[in-house]
PDB file of N, CA and C in Angstrom:
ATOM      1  N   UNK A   1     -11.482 -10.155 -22.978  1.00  0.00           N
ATOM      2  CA  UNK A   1     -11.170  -9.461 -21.735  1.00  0.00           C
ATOM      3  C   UNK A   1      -9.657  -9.469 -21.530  1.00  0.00           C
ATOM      4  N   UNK A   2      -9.374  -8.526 -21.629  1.00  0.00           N
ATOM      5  CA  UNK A   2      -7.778  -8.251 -21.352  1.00  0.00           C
ATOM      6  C   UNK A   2      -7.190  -8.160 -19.769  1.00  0.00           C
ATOM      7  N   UNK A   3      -6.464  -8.809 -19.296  1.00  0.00           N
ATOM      8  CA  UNK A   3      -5.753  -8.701 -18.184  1.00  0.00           C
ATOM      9  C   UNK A   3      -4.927  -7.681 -18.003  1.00  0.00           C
ATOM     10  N   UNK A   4      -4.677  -7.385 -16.585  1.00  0.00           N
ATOM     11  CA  UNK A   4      -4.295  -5.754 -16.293  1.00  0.00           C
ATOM     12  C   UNK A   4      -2.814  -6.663 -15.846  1.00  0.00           C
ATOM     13  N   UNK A   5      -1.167  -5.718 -16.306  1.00  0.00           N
ATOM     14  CA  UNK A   5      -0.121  -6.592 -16.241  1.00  0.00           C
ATOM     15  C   UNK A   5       0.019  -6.042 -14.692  1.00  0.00           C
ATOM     16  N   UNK A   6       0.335  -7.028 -14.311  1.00  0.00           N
ATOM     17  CA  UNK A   6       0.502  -7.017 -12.634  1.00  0.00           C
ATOM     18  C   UNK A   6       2.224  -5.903 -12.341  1.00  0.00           C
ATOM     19  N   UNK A   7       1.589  -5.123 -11.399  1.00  0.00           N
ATOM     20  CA  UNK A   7       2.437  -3.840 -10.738  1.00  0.00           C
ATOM     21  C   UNK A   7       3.395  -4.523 -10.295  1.00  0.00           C
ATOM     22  N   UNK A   8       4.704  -4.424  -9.908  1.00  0.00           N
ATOM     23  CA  UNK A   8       5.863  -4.927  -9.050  1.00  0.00           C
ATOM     24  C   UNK A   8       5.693  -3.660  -8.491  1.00  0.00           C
ATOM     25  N   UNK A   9       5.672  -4.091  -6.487  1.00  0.00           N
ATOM     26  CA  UNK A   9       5.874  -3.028  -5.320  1.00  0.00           C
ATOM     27  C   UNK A   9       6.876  -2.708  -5.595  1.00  0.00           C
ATOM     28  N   UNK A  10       7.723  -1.414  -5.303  1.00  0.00           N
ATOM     29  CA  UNK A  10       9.194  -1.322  -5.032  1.00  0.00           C
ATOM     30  C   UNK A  10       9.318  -1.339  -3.356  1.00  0.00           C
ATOM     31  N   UNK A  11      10.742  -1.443  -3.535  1.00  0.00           N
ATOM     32  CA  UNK A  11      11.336  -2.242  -2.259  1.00  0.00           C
ATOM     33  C   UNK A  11      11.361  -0.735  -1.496  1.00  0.00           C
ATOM     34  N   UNK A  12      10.495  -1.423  -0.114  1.00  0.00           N
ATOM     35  CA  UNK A  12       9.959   0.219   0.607  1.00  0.00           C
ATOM     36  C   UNK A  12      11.942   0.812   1.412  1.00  0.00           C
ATOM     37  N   UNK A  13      12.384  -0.559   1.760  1.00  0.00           N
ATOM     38  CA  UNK A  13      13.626  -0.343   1.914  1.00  0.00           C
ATOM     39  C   UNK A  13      14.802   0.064   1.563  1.00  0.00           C
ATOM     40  N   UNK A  14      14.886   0.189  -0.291  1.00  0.00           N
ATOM     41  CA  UNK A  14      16.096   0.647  -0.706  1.00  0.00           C
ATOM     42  C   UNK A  14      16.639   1.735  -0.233  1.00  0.00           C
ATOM     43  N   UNK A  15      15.395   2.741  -0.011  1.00  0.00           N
ATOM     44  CA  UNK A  15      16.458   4.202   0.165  1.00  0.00           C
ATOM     45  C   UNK A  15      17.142   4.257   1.446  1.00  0.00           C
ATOM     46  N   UNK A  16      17.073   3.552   2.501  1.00  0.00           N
ATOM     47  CA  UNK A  16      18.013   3.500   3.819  1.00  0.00           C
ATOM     48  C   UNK A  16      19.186   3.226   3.395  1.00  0.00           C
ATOM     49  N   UNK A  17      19.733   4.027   4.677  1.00  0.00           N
ATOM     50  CA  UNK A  17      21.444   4.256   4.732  1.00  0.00           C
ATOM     51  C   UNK A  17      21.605   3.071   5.192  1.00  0.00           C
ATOM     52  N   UNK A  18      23.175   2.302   5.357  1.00  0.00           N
ATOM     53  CA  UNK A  18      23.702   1.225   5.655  1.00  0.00           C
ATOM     54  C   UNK A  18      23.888   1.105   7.075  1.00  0.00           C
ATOM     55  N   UNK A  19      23.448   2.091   7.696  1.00  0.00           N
ATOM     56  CA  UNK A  19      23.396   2.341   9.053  1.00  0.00           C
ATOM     57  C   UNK A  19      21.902   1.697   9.730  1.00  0.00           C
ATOM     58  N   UNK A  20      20.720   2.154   9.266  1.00  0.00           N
ATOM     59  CA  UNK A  20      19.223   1.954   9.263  1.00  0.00           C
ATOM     60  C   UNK A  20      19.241   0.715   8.422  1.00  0.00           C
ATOM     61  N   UNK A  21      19.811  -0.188   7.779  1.00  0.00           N
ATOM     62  CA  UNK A  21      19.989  -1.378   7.051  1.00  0.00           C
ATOM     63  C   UNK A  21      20.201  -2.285   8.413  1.00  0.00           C
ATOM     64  N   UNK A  22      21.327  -1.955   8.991  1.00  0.00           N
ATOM     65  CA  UNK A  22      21.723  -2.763   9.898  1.00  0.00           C
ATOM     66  C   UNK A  22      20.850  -2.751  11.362  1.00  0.00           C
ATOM     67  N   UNK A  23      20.528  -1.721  11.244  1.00  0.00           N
ATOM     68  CA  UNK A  23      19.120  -1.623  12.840  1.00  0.00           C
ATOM     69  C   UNK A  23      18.280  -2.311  11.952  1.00  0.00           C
ATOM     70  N   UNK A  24      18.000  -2.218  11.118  1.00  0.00           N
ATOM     71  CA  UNK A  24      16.529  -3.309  10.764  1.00  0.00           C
ATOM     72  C   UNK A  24      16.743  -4.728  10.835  1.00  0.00           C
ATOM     73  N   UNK A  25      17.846  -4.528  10.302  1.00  0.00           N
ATOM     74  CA  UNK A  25      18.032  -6.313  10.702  1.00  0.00           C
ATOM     75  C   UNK A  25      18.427  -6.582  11.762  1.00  0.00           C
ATOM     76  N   UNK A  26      18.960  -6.023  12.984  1.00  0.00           N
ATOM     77  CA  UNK A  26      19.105  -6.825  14.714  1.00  0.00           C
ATOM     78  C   UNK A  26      17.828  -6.419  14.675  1.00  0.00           C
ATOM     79  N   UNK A  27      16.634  -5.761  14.654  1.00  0.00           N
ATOM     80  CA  UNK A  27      15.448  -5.431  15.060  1.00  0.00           C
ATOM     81  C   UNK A  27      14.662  -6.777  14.801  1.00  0.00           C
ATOM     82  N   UNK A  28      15.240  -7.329  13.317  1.00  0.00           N
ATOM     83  CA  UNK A  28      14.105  -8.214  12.927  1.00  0.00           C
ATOM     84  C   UNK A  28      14.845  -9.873  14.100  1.00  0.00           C
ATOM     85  N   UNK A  29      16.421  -9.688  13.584  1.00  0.00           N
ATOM     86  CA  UNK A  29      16.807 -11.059  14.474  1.00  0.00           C
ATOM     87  C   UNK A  29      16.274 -11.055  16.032  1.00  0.00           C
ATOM     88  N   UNK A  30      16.444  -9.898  16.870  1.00  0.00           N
ATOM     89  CA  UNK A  30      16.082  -9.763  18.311  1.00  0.00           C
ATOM     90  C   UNK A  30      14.365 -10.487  18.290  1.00  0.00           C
ATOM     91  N   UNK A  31      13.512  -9.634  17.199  1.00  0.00           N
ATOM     92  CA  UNK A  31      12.351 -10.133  16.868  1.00  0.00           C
ATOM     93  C   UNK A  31      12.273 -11.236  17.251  1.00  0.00           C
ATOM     94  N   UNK A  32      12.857 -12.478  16.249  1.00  0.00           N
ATOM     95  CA  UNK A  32      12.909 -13.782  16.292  1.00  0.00           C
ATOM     96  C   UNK A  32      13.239 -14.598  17.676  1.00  0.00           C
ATOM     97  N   UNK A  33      14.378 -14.024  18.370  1.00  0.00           N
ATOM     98  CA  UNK A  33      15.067 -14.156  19.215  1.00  0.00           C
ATOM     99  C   UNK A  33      13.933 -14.304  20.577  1.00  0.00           C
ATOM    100  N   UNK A  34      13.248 -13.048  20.338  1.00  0.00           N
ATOM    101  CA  UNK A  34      12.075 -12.888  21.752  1.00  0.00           C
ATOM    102  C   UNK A  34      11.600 -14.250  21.316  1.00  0.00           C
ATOM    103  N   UNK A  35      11.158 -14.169  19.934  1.00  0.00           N
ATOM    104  CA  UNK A  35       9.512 -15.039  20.037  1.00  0.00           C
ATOM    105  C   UNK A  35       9.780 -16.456  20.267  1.00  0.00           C
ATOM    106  N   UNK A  36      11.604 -16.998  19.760  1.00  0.00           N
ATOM    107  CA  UNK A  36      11.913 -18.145  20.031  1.00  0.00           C
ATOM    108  C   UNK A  36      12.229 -18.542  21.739  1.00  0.00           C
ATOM    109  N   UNK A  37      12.405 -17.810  22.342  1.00  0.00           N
ATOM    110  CA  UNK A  37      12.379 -18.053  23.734  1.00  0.00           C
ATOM    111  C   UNK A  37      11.016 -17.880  24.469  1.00  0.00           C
ATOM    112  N   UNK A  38      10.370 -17.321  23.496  1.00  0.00           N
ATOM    113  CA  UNK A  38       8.897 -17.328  24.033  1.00  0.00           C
ATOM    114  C   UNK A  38       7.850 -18.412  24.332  1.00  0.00           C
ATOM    115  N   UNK A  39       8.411 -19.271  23.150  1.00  0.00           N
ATOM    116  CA  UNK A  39       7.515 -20.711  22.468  1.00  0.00           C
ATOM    117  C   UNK A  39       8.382 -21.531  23.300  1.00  0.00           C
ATOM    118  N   UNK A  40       9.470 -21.433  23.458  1.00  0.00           N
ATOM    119  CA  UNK A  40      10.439 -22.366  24.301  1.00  0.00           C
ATOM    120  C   UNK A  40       9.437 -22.450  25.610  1.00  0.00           C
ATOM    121  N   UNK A  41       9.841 -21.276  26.292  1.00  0.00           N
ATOM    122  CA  UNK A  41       9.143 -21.231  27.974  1.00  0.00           C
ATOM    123  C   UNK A  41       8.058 -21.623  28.034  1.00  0.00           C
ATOM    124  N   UNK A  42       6.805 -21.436  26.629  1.00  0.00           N
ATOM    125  CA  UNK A  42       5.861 -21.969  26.662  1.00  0.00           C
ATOM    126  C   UNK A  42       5.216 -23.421  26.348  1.00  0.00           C
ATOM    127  N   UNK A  43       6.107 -24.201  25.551  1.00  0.00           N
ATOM    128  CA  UNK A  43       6.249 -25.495  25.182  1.00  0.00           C
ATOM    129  C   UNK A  43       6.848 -26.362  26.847  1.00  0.00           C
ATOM    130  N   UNK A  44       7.948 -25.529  27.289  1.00  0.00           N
ATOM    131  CA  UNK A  44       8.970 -26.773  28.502  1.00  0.00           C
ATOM    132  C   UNK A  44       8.349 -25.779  29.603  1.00  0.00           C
ATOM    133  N   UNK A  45       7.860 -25.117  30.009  1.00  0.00           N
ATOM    134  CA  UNK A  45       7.701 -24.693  31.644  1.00  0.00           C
ATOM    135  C   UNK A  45       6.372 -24.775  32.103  1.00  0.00           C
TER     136      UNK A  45
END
């Protein structure tokens, strides 16, 4: 039985401009940002 060689995804991101590079990433830090003040208020209040 022969094994099927495993696909590598390509990166759904390469084709963005350096403009849409940089909104994705404050999108993802703000992300973090909510959810860490989220767990905060919900852990101490």
């Amino acid at each position: 039985m022969k094994e099927k060689p495993k696909v590598v995804a390509e990166d759904p991101f390469k084709d963005l401009s350096a403009y849409d590079n940089k909104k994705r990433k404050a999108a993802i830090i703000f992300a973090f940002i909510g959810v860490f003040i989220w767990f905060m208020k919900v852990m101490f209040l």
